[in-house]
Protein backbone atom coordinates (compact mmCIF):
# COMPACT_ATOMS: atom_id res chain seq x y z
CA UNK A 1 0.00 0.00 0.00
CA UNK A 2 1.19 3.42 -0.91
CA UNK A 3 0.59 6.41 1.25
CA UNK A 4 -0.03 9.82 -0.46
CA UNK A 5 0.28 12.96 1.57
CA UNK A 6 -1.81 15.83 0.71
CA UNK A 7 0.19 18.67 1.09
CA UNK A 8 -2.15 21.56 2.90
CA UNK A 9 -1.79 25.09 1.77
CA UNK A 10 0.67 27.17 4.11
CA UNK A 11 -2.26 28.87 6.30
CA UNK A 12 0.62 30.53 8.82
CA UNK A 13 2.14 31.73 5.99
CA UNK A 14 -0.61 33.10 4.41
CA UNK A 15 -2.26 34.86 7.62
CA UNK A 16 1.13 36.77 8.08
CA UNK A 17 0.70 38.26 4.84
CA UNK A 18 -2.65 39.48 5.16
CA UNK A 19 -1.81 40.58 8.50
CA UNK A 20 1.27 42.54 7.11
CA UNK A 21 -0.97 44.01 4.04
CA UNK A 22 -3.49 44.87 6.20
CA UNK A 23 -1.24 46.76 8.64
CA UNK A 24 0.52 48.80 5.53
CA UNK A 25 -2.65 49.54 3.92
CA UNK A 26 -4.00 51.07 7.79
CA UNK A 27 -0.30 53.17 8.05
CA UNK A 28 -1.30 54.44 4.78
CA UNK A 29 -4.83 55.26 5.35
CA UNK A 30 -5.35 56.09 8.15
CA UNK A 31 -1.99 58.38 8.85
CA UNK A 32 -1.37 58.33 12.59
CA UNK A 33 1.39 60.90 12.33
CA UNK A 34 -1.13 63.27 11.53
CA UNK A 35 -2.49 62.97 14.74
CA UNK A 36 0.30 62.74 16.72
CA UNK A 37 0.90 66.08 19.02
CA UNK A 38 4.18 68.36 18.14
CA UNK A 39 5.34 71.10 20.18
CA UNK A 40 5.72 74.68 19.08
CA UNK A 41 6.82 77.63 20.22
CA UNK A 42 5.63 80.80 19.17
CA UNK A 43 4.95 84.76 19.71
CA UNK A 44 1.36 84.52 21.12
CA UNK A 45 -0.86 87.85 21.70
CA UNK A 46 -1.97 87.90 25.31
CA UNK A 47 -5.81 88.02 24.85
CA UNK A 48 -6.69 87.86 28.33
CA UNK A 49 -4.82 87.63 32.13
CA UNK A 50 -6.38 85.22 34.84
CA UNK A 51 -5.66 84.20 38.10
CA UNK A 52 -3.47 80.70 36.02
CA UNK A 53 -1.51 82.98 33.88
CA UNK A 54 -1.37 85.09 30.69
CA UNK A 55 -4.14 83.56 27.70
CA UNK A 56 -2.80 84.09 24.17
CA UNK A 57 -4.10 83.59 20.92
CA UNK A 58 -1.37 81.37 18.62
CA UNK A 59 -1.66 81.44 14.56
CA UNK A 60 -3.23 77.80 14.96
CA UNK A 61 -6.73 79.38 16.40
CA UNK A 62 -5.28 77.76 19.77
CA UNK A 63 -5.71 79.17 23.17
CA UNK A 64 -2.19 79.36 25.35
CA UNK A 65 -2.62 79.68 28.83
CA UNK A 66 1.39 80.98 30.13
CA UNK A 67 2.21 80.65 33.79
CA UNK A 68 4.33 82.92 35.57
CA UNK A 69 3.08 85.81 33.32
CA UNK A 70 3.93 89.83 34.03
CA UNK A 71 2.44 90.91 30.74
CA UNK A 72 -0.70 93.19 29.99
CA UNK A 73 -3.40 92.05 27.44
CA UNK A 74 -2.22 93.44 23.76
CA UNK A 75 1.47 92.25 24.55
CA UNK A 76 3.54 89.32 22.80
CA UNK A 77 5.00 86.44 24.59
CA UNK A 78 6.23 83.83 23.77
CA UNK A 79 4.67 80.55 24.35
CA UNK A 80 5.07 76.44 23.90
CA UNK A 81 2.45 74.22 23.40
CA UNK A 82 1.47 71.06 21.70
CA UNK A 83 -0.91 70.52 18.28
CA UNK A 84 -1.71 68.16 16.26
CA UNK A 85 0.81 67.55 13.58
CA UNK A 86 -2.24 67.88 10.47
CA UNK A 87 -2.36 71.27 11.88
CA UNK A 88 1.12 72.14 11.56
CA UNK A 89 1.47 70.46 7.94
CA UNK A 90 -1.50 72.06 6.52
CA UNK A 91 -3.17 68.62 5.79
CA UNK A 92 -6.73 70.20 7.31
CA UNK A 93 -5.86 72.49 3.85
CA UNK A 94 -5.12 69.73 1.20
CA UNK A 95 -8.34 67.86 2.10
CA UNK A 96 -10.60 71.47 1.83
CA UNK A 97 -8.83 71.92 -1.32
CA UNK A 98 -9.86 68.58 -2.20
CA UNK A 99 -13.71 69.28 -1.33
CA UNK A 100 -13.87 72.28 -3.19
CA UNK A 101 -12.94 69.81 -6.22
CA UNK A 102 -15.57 67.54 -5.57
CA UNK A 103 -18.61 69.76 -4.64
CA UNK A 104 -19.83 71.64 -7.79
């Protein structure tokens, strides 16, 4: 009597792929970097002064709140504070540029 072996298909094999494709086609999609917070520092105008410190306005639409603050409201200081990176890279821009593309 002769034995054949059936030769299976390489399932571990072929799950690491897909698991690999899967996780470049996410990277790619779904950009975590954008999202990621980067610190900046700035010349902020002091907008307001509280009992926490000096408020400023940055270029990014954020609100700065700067401890340890002598300044009067109209002054610049400068200030550090964390965004996300889509801000800082203008990708908020590319995908409104994008829209106005699309929309008729």
């Amino acid at each position: 009597m002769q034995q054949t072996k059936i030769k299976k298909t390489p399932a571990l094999k072929f799950i690491a792929i897909m698991a690999v494709a899967t996780s470049v086609i996410l990277i790619f999609t779904i950009t975590p970097w954008n999202v990621i917070p980067t610190q900046i520092t700035e010349d902020v105008i002091v907008i307001a002064v509280t009992e926490y410190g000096c408020v400023g306005e940055s270029s990014f639409g954020t609100s700065v709140v700067v401890s340890d603050c002598n300044a009067n409201v109209g002054d610049e200081i400068s200030a550090t504070f964390n965004v996300p990176a889509m801000k800082q890279n203008g990708f908020y821009d590319r995908i409104e540029d994008k829209l106005k593309l699309v929309n008729p």
